[in-house]
Protein backbone atom coordinates (compact mmCIF):
# COMPACT_ATOMS: atom_id res chain seq x y z
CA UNK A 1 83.71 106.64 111.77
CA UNK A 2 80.22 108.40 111.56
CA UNK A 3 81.67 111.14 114.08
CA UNK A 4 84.89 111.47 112.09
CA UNK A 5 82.63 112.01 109.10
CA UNK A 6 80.38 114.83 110.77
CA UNK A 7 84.08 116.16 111.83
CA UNK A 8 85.69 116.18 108.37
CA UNK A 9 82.16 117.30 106.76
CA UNK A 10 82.28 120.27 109.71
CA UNK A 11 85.98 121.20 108.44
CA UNK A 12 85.18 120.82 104.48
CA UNK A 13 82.19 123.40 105.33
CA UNK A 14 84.91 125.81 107.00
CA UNK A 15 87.69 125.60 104.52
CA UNK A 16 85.43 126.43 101.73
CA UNK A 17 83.97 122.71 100.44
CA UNK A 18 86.26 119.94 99.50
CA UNK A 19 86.24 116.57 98.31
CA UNK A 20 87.21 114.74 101.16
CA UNK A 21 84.45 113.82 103.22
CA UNK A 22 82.96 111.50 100.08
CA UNK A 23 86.80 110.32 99.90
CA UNK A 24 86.71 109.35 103.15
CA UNK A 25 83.38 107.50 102.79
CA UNK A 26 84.98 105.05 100.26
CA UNK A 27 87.69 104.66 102.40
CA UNK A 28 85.73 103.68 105.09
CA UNK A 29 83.69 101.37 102.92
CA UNK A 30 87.37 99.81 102.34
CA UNK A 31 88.05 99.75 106.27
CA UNK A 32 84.73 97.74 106.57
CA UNK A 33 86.20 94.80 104.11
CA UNK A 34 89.35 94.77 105.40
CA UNK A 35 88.13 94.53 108.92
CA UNK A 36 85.51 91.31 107.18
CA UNK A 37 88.82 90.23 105.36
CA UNK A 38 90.75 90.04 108.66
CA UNK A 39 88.36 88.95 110.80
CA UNK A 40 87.11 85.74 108.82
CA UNK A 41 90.31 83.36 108.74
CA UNK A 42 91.41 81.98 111.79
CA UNK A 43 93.97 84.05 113.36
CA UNK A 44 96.49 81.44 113.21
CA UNK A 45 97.13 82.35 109.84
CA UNK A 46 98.47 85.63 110.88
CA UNK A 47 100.29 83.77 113.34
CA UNK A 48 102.31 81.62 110.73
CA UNK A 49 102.81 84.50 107.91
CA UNK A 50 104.18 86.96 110.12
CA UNK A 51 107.49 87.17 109.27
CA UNK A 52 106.35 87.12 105.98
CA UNK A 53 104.24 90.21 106.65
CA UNK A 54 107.19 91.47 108.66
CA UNK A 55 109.49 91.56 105.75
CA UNK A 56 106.80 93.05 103.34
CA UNK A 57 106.19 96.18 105.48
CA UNK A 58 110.18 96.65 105.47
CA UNK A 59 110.47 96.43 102.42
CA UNK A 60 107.43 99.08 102.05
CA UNK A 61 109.56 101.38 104.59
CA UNK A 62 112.40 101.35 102.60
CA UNK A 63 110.78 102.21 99.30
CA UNK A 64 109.23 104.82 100.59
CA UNK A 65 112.76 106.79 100.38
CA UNK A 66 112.54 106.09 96.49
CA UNK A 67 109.51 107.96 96.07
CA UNK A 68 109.34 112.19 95.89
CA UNK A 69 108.75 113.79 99.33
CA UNK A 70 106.13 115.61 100.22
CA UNK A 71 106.71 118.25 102.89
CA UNK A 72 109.98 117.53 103.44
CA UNK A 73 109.08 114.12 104.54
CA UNK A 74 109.42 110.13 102.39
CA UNK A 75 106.00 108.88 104.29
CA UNK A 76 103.76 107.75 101.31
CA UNK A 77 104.12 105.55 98.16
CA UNK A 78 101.90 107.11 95.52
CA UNK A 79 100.61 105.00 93.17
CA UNK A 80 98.60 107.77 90.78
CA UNK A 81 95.73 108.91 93.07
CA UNK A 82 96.49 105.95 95.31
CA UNK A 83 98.72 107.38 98.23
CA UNK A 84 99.74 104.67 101.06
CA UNK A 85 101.55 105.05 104.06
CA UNK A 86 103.62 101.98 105.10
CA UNK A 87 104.42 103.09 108.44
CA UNK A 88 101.02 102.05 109.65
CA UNK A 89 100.72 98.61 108.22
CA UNK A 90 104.33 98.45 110.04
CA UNK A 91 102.52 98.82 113.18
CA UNK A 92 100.29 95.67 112.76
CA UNK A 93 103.23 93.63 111.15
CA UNK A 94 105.22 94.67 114.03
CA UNK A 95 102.60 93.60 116.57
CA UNK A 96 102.03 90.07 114.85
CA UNK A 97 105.50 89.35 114.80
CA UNK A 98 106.18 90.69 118.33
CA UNK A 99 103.47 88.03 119.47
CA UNK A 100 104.98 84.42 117.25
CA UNK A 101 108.51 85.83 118.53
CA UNK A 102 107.61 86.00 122.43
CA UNK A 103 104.92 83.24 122.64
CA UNK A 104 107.04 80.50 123.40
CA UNK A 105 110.15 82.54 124.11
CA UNK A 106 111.11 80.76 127.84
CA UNK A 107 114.26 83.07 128.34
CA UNK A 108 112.02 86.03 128.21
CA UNK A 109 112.98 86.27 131.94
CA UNK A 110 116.02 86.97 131.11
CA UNK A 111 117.75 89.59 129.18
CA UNK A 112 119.67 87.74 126.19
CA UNK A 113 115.43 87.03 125.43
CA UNK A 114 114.94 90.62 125.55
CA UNK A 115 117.34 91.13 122.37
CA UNK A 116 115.46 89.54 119.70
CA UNK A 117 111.83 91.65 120.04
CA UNK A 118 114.52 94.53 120.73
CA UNK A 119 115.93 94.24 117.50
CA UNK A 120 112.59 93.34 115.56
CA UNK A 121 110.96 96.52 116.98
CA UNK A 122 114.10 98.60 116.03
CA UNK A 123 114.32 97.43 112.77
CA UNK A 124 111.10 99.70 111.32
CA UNK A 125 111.38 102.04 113.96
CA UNK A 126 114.77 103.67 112.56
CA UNK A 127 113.23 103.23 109.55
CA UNK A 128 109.84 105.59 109.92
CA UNK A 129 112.40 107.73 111.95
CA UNK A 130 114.39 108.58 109.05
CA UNK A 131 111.53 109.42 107.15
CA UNK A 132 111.42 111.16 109.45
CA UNK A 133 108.37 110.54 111.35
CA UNK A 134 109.63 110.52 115.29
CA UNK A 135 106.07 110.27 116.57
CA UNK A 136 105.15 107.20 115.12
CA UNK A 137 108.44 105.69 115.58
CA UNK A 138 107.85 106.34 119.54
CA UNK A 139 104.26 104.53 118.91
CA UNK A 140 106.36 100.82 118.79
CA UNK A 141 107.95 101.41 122.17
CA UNK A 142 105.11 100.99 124.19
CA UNK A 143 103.71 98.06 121.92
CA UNK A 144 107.46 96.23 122.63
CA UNK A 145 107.22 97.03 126.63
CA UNK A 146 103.29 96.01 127.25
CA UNK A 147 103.82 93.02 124.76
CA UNK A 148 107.52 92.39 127.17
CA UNK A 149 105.20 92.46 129.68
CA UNK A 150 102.43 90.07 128.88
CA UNK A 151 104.77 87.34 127.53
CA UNK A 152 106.20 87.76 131.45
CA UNK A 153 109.80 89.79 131.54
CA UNK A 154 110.91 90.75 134.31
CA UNK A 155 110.07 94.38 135.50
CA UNK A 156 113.10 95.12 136.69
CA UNK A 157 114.29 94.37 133.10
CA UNK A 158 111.79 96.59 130.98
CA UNK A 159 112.82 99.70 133.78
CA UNK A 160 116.76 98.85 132.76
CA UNK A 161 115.42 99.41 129.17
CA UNK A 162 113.53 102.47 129.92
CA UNK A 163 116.36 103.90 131.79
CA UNK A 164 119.00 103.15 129.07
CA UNK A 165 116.31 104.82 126.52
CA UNK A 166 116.18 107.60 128.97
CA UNK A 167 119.83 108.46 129.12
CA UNK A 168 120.32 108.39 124.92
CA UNK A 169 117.42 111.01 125.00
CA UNK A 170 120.46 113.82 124.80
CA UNK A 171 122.12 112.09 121.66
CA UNK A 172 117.92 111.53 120.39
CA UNK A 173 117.58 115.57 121.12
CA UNK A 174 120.72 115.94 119.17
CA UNK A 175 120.12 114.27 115.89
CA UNK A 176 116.62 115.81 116.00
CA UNK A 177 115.67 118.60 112.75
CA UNK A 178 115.24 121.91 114.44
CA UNK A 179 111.38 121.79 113.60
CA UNK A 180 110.96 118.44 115.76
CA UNK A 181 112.87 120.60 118.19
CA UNK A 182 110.39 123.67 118.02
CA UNK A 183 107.50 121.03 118.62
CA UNK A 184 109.00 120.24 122.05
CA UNK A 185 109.73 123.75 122.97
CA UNK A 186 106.60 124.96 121.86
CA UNK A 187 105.30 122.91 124.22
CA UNK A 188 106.23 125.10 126.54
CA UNK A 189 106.12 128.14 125.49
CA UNK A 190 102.49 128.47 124.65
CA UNK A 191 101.06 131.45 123.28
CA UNK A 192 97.78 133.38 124.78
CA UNK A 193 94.81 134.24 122.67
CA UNK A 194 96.54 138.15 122.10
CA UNK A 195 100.21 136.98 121.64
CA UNK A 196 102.28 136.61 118.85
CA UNK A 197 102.50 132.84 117.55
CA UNK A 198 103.97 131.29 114.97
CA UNK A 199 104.47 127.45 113.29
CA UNK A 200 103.85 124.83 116.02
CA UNK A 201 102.85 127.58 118.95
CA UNK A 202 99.71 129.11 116.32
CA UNK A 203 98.91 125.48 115.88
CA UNK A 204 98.60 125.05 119.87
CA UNK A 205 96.66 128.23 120.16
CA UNK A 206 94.47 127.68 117.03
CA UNK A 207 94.01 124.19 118.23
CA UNK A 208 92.44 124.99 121.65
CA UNK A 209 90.75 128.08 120.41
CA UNK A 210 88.60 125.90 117.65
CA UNK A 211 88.00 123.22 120.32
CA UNK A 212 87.26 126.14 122.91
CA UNK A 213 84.21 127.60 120.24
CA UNK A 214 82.56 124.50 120.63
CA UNK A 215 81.46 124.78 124.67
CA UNK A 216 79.40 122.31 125.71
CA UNK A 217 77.10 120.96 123.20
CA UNK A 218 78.83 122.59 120.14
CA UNK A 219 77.64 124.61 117.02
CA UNK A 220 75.65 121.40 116.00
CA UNK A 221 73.16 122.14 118.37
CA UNK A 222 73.75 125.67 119.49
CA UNK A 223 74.51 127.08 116.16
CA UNK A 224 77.67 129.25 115.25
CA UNK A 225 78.88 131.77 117.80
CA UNK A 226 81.48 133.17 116.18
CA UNK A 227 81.50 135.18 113.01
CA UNK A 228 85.09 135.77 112.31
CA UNK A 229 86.20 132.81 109.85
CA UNK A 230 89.75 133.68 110.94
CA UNK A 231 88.49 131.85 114.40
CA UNK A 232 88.27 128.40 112.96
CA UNK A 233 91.58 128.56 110.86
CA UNK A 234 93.22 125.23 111.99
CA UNK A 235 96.27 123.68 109.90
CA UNK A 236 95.82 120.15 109.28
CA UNK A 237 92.23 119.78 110.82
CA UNK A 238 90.55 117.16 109.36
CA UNK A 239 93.74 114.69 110.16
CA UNK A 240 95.87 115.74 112.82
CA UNK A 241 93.58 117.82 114.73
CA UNK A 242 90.35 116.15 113.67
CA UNK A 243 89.51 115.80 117.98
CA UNK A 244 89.54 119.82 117.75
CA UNK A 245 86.63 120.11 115.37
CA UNK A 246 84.95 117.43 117.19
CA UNK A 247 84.53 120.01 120.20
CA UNK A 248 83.96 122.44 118.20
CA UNK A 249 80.85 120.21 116.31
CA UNK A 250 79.52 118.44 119.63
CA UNK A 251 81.04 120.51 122.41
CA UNK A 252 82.54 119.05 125.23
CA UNK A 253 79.86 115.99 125.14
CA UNK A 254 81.09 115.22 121.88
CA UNK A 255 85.02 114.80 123.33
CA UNK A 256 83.62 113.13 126.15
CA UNK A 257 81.53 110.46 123.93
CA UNK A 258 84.54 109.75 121.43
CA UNK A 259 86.97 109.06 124.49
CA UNK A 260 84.68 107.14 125.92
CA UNK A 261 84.04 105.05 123.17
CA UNK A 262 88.19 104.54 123.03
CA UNK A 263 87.49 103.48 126.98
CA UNK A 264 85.10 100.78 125.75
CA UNK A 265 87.40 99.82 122.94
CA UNK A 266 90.58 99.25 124.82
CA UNK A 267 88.02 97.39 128.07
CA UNK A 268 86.88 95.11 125.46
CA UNK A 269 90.36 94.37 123.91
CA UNK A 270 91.72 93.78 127.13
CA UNK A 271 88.48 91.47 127.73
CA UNK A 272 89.84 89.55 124.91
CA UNK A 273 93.59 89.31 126.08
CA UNK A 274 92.34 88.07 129.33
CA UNK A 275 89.63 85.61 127.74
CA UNK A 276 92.13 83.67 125.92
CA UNK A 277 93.60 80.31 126.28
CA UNK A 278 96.49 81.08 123.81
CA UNK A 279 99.68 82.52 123.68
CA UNK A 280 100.40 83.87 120.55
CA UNK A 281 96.22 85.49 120.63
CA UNK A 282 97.27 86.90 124.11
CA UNK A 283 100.20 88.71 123.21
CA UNK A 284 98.47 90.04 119.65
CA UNK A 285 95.14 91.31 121.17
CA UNK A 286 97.34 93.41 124.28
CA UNK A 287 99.70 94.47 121.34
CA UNK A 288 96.65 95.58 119.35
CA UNK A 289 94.75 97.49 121.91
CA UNK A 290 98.30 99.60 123.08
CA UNK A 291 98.33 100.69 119.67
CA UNK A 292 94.75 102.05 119.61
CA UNK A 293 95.36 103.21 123.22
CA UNK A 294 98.75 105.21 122.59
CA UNK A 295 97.82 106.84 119.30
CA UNK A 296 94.68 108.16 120.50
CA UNK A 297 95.77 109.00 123.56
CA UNK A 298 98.91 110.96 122.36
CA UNK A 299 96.39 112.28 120.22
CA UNK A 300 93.92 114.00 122.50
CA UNK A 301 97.27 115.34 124.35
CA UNK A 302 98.92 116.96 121.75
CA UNK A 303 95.76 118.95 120.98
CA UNK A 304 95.01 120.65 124.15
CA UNK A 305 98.87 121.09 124.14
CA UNK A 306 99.53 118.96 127.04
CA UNK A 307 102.24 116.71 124.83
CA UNK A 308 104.13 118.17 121.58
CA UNK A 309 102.31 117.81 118.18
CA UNK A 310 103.95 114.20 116.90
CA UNK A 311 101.55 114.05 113.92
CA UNK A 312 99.42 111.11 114.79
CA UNK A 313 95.93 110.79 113.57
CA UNK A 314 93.25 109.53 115.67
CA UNK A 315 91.70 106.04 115.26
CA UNK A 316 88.70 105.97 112.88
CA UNK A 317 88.48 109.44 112.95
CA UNK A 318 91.15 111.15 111.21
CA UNK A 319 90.85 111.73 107.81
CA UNK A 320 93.20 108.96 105.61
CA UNK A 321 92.95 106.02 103.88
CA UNK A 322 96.03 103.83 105.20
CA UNK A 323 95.34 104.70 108.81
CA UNK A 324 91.30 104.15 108.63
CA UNK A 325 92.19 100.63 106.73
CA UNK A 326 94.65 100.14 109.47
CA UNK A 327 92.18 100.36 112.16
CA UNK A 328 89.78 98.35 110.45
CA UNK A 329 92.25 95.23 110.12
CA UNK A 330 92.82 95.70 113.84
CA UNK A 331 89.25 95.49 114.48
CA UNK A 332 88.96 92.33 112.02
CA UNK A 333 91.79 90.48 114.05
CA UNK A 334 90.43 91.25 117.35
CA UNK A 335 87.11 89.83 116.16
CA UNK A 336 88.94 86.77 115.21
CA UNK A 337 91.21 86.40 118.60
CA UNK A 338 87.06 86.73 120.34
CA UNK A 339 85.35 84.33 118.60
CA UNK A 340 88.32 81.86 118.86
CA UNK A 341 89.44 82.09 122.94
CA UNK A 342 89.44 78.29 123.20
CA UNK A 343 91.77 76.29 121.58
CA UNK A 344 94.08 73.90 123.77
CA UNK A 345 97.54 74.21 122.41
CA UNK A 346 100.47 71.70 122.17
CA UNK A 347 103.91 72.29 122.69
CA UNK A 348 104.88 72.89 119.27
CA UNK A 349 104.25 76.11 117.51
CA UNK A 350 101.09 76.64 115.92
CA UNK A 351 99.41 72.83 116.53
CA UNK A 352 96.17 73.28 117.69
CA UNK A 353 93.98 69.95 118.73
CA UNK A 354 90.69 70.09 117.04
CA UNK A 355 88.45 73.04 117.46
């Protein structure tokens, strides 16, 4: 969070001052509690009101649509200043839900098991799509195959699902708004540093220009190399593209550091799959961490134009208030599955013997 404050301070300075770094200061201070709030209660009470969570961030999705658009997209419920996304407290309802359905699911082996996580994960998915919001949609497909995968389908299963998602990607391509399109096409189709570029092709360019002005320690330490303001113009920076002004802050190093620091994240999450004894913690943590792993990862791709710009902010760094509350809940339950690896568990559903 301190780099994506240095980041969004870096892009307030270039757009002319703003109000956003100190609003994303008392978000964070709100990521912090949640994180305490989530991390406190034993996990097994996640475990038991899932579906109750479930059904709240549905109903969240869907009253999204009642609520005026902004950009020619239903993604926020505004509540005066208050603006929350739903589609990322989906993510972690999805996940906890995902992990009470599969963790004593024996048919998983076979494919009638597959159909119930199947249908849970489509249910908000086609939601946030027709938002629309495609990339974060595609974030619950890997979530549904690594959590598949943990709870112990069959691989030759999960590829029979991938290739059946495969073959509708025609009909997806089809129903798809000509500026989700460009985004693909764009992608390749990149325009040089003297061509011609416009919507999602100037945001490639600009992208890996601003990151570019950065080199290897960045203007933090080697000062500002470039006069021309026009230079640093970046739509959406301080969200979307936050990992650009990172390079262009802290250089290369900088990129380098906040991967790495994702690489520790998602080695210690795993740490915590492995460690525990239970089920329904298993699944959750593995769930948790492929969240963290895909968004940032898709992330980091889309900027240096090596996957098409989806629109997904980068864990803890991005500016926004839902998504940096997000990732501090998924940082409070992982605390919770750690501390808590040992419990011997029953045959029935959320028995526990004493701890």
């Amino acid at each position: 969070m301190i780099i994506g404050f240095v980041a969004i301070a870096r892009s307030d300075e270039l757009a002319g001052g703003g109000p956003f770094l100190r609003r994303q200061m008392v978000w964070s201070v709100l990521a912090i509690v949640a994180a305490l709030a989530a991390a406190v209660p034993n996990y097994r009470v996640f475990g038991r009101t899932s579906p109750a969570l479930y059904a709240v961030a549905l109903g969240l999705l869907v009253a999204v649509y009642f609520f005026p658009a902004v950009n020619g997209a239903r993604r926020w419920i505004r509540l005066g200043p208050i603006g929350v996304q739903p589609s990322d407290l989906a993510k972690v309802a999805l996940v906890l839900v995902l992990a009470r359905c599969l963790m004593y699911r024996a048919d998983v082996r076979r494919l009638r098991g597959l159909l119930a996580p199947v249908g849970l994960t489509l249910l908000p998915a086609l939601l946030v799509v027709g938002e629309p919001d495609l990339g974060t949609a595609l974030v619950f497909v890997p979530v549904l195959f690594v959590m598949l995968f943990v709870a112990g389908a069959r691989a030759r299963h999960l590829a029979g699902l991938a290739l059946t998602g495969a073959c509708l990607l025609p009909a997806l391509w089809g129903q798809m708004s000509l500026e989700q399109q460009t985004r693909v096409t764009s992608l390749f189709d990149q325009a040089g540093p003297n061509e011609t570029a416009r919507g999602d092709a100037y945001h490639l360019r600009q992208a890996k220009q601003v990151m570019a002005l950065g080199g290897w320690c960045g203007s933090l330490v080697a000062g500002q190399a470039v006069d021309d303001p026009g230079a640093y113009h970046l739509p959406e920076a301080r969200s979307d593209f936050i990992l650009c002004v990172v390079g262009e802050r802290m250089g290369l190093v900088g990129i380098a550091v906040v991967l790495g620091l994702y690489g520790l994240f998602i080695g210690r999450g795993l740490a915590i799959a492995e460690a525990t004894r239970e089920p329904f913690a298993r699944l959750a943590a593995a769930g948790l961490v492929t969240l963290v792993a895909v968004q940032a990862g898709v992330n980091a791709a889309m900027t240096v134009g090596l996957l098409p710009i989806t629109g997904l902010s980068l864990p803890w760094v991005s500016y926004g208030g839902s998504g940096l509350v997000t990732a501090g809940i998924i940082v409070g339950l992982l605390v919770s599955l750690a501390v808590r690896p040992g419990y011997e568990v029953t045959n029935e559903p959320f028995r526990y013997a004493a701890d």
